[in-house]
PDB file of N, CA and C in Angstrom:
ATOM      1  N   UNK A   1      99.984 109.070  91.651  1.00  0.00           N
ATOM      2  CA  UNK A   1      98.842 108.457  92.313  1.00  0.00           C
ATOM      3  C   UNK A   1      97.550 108.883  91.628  1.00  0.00           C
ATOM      4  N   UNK A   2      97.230 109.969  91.190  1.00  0.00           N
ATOM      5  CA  UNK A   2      96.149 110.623  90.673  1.00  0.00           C
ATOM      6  C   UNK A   2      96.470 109.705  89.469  1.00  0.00           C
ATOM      7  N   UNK A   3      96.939 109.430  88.186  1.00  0.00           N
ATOM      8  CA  UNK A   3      97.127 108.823  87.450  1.00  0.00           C
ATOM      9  C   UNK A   3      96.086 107.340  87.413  1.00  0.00           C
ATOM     10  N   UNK A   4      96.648 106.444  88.341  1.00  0.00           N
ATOM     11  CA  UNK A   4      95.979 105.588  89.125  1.00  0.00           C
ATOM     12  C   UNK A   4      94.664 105.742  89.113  1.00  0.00           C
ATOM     13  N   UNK A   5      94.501 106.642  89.577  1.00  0.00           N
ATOM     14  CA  UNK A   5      92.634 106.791  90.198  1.00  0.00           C
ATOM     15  C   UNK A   5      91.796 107.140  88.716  1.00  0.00           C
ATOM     16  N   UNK A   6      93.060 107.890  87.913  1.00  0.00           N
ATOM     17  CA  UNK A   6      91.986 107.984  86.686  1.00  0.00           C
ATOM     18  C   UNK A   6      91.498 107.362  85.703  1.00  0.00           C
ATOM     19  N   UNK A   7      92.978 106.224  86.055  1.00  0.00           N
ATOM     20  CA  UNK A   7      92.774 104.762  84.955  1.00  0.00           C
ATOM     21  C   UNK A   7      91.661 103.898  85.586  1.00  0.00           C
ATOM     22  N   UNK A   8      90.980 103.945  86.502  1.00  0.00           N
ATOM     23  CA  UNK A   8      89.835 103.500  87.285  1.00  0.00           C
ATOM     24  C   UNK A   8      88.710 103.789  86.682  1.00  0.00           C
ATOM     25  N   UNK A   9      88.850 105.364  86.617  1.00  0.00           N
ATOM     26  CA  UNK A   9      87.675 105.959  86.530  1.00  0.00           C
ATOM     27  C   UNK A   9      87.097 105.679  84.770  1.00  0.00           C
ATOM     28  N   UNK A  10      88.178 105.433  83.761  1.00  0.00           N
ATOM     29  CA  UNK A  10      88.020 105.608  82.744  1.00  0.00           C
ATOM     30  C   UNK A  10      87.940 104.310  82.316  1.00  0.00           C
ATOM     31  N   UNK A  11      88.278 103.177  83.152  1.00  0.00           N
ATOM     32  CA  UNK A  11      87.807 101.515  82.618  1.00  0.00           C
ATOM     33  C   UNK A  11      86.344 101.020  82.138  1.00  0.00           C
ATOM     34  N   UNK A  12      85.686 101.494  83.032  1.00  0.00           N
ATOM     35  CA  UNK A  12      84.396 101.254  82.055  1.00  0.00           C
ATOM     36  C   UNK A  12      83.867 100.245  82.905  1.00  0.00           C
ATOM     37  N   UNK A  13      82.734  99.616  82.349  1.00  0.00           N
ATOM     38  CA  UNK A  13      82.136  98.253  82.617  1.00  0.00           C
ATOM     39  C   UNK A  13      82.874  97.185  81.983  1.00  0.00           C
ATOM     40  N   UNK A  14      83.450  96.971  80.883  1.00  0.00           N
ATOM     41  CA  UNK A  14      83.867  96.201  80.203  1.00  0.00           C
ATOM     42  C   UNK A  14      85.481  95.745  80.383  1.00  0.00           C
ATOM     43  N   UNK A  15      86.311  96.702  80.872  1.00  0.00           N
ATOM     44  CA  UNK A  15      87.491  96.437  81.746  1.00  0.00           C
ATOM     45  C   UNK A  15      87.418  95.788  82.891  1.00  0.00           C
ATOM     46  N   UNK A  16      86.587  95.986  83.811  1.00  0.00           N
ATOM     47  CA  UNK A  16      85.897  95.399  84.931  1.00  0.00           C
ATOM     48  C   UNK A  16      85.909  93.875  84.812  1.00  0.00           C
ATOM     49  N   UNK A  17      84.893  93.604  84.132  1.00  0.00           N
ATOM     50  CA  UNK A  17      84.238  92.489  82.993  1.00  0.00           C
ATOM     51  C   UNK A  17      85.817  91.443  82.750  1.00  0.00           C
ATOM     52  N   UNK A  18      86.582  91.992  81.746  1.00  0.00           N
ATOM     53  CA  UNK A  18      87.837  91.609  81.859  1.00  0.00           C
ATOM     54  C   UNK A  18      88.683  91.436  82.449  1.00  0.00           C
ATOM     55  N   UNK A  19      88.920  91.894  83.773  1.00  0.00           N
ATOM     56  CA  UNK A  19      89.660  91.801  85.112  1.00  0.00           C
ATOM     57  C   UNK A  19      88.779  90.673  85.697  1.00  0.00           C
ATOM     58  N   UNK A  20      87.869  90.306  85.765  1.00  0.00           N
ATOM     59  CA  UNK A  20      87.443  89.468  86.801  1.00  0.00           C
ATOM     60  C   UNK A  20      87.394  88.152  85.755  1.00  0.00           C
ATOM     61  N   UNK A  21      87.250  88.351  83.855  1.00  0.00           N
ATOM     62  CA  UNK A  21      87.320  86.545  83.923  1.00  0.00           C
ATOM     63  C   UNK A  21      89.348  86.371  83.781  1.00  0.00           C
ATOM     64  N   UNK A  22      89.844  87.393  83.672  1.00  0.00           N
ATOM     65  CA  UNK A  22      91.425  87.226  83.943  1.00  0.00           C
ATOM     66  C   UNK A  22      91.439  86.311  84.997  1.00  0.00           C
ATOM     67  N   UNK A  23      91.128  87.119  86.132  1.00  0.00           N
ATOM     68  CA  UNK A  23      91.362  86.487  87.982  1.00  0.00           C
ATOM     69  C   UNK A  23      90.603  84.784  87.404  1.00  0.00           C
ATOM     70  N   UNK A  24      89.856  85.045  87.453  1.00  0.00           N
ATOM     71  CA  UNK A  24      88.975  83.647  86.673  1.00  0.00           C
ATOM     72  C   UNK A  24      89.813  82.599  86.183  1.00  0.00           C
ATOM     73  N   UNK A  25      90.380  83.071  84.970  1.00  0.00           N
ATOM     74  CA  UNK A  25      91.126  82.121  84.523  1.00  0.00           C
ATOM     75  C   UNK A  25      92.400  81.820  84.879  1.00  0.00           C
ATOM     76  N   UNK A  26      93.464  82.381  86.125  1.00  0.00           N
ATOM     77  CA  UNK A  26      94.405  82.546  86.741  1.00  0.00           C
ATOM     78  C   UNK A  26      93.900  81.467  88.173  1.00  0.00           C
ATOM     79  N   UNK A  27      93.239  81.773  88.800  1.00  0.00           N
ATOM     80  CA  UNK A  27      92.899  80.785  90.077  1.00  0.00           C
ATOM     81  C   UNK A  27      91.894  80.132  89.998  1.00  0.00           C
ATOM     82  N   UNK A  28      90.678  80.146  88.811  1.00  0.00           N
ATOM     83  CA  UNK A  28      89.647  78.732  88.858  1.00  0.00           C
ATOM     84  C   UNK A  28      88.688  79.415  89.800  1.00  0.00           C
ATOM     85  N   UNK A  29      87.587  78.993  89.488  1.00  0.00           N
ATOM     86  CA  UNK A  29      86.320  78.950  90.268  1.00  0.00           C
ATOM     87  C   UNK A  29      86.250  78.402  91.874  1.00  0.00           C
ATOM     88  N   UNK A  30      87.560  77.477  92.164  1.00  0.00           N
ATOM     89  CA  UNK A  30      87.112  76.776  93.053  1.00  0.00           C
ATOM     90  C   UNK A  30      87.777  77.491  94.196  1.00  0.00           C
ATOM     91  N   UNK A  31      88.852  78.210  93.451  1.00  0.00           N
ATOM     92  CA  UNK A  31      89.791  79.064  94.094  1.00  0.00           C
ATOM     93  C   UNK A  31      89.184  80.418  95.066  1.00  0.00           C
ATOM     94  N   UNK A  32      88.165  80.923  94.397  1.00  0.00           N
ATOM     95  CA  UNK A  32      88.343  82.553  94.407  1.00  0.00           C
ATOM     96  C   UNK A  32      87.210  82.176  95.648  1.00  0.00           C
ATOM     97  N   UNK A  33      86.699  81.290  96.088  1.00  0.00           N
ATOM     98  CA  UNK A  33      85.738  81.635  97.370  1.00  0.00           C
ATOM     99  C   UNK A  33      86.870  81.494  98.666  1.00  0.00           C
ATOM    100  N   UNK A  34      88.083  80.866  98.401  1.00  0.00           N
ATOM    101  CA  UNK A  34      89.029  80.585  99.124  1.00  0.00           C
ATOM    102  C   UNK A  34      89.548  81.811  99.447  1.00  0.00           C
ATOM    103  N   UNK A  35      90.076  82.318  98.265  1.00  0.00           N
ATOM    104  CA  UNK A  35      90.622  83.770  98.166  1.00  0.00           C
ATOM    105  C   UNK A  35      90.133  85.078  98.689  1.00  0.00           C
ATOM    106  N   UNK A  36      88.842  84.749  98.542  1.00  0.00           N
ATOM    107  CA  UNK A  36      87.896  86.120  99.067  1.00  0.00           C
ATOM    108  C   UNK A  36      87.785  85.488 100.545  1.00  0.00           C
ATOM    109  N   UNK A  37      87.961  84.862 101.504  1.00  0.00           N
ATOM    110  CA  UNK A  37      87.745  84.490 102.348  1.00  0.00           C
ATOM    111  C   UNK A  37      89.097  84.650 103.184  1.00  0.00           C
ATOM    112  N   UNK A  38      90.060  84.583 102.293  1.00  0.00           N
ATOM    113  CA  UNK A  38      91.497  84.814 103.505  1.00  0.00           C
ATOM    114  C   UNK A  38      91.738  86.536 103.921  1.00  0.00           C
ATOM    115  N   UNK A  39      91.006  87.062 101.884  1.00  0.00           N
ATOM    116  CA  UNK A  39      91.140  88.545 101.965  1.00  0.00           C
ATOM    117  C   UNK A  39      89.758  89.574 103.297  1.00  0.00           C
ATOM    118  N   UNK A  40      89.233  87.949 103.396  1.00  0.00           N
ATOM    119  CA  UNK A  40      87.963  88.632 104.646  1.00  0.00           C
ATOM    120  C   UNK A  40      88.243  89.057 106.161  1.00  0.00           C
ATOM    121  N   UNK A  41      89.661  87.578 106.286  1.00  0.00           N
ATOM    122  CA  UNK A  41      90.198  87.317 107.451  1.00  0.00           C
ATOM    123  C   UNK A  41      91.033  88.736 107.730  1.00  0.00           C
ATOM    124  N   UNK A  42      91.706  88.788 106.416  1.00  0.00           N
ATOM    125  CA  UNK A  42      92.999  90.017 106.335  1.00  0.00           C
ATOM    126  C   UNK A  42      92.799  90.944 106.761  1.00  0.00           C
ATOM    127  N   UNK A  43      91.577  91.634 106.447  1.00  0.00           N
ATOM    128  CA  UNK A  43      90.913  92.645 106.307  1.00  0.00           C
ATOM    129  C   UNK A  43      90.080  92.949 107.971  1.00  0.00           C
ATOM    130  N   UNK A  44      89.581  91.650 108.560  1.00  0.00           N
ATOM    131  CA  UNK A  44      89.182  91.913 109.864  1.00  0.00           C
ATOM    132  C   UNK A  44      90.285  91.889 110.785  1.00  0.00           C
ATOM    133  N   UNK A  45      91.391  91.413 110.565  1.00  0.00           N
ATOM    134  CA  UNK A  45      92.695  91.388 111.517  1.00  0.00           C
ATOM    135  C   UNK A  45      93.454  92.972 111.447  1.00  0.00           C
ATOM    136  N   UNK A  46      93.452  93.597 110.476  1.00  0.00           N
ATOM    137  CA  UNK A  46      93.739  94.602 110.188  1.00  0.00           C
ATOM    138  C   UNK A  46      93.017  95.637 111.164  1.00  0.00           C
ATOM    139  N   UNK A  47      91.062  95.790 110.777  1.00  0.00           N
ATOM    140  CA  UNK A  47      90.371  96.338 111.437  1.00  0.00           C
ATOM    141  C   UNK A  47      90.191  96.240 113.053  1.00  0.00           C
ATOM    142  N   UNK A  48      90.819  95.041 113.351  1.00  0.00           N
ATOM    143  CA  UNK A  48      91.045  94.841 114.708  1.00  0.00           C
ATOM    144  C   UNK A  48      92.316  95.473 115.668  1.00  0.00           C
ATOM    145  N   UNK A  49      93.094  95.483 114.483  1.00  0.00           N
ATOM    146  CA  UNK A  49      94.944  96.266 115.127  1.00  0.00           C
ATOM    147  C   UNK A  49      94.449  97.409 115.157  1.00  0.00           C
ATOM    148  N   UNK A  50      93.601  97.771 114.264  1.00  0.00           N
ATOM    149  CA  UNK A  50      93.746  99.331 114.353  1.00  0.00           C
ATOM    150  C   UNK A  50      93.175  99.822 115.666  1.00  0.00           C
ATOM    151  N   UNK A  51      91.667  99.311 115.869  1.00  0.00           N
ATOM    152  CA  UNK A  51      91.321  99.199 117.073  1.00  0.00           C
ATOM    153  C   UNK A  51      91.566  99.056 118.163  1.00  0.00           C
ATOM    154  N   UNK A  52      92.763  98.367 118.454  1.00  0.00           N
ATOM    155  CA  UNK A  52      93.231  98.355 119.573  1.00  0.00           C
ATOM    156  C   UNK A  52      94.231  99.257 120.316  1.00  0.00           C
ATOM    157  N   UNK A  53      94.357  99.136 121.498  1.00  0.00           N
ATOM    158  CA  UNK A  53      95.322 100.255 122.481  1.00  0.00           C
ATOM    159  C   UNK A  53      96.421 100.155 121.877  1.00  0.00           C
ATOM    160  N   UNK A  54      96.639 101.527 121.337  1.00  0.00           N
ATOM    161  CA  UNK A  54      98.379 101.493 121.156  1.00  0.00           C
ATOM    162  C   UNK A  54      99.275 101.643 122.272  1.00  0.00           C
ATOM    163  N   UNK A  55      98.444 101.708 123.566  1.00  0.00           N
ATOM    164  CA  UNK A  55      99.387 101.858 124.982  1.00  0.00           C
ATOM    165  C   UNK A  55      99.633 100.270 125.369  1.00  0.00           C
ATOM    166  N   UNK A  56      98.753  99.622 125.349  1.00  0.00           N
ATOM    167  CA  UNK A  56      98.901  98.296 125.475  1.00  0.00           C
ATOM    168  C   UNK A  56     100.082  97.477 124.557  1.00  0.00           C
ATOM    169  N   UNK A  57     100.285  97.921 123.119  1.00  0.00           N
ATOM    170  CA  UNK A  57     101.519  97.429 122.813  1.00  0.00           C
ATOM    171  C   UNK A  57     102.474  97.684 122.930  1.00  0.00           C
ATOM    172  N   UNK A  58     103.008  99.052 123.733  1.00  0.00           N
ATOM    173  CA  UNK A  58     104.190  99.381 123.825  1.00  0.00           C
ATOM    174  C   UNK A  58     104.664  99.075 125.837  1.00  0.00           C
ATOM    175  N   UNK A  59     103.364  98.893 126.366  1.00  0.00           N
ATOM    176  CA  UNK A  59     104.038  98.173 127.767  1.00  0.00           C
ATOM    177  C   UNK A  59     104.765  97.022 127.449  1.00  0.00           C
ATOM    178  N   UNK A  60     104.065  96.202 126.348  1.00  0.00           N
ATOM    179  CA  UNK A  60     104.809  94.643 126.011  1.00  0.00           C
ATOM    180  C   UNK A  60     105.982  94.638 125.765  1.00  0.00           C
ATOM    181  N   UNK A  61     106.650  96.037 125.310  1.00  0.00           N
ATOM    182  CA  UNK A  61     107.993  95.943 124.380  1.00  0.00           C
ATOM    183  C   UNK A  61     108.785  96.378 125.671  1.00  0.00           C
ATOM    184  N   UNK A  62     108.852  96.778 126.661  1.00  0.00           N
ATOM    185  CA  UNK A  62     110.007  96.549 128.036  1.00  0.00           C
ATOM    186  C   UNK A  62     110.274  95.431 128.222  1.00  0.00           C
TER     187      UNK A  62
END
């Protein structure tokens, strides 16, 4: 895992740069507002489970 975090740290601006016209040229321009928008949904459904009563889901399961 540390491995990971260091290949991050050591990409640069210009790896960056290259990762995003990759994504670019993989799903299109018309794509990625789509994409960032489901990953918005994902991301608030997530923040919402967490939030909620974990007593409340386990009355449901009797």
């Amino acid at each position: 895992m540390n491995l990971s975090l260091l290949f991050i740290q050591k990409m640069g601006p210009w790896g960056i740069v290259l990762i995003v016209l990759v994504v670019l040229l993989l799903f299109g321009g018309k794509k990625i507002p789509e994409l960032m928008k489901g990953i918005g949904k994902g991301v608030k459904e997530f923040k919402d489970g967490v939030k909620s009563d974990p007593d409340a889901d386990s009355n449901t399961k009797d």
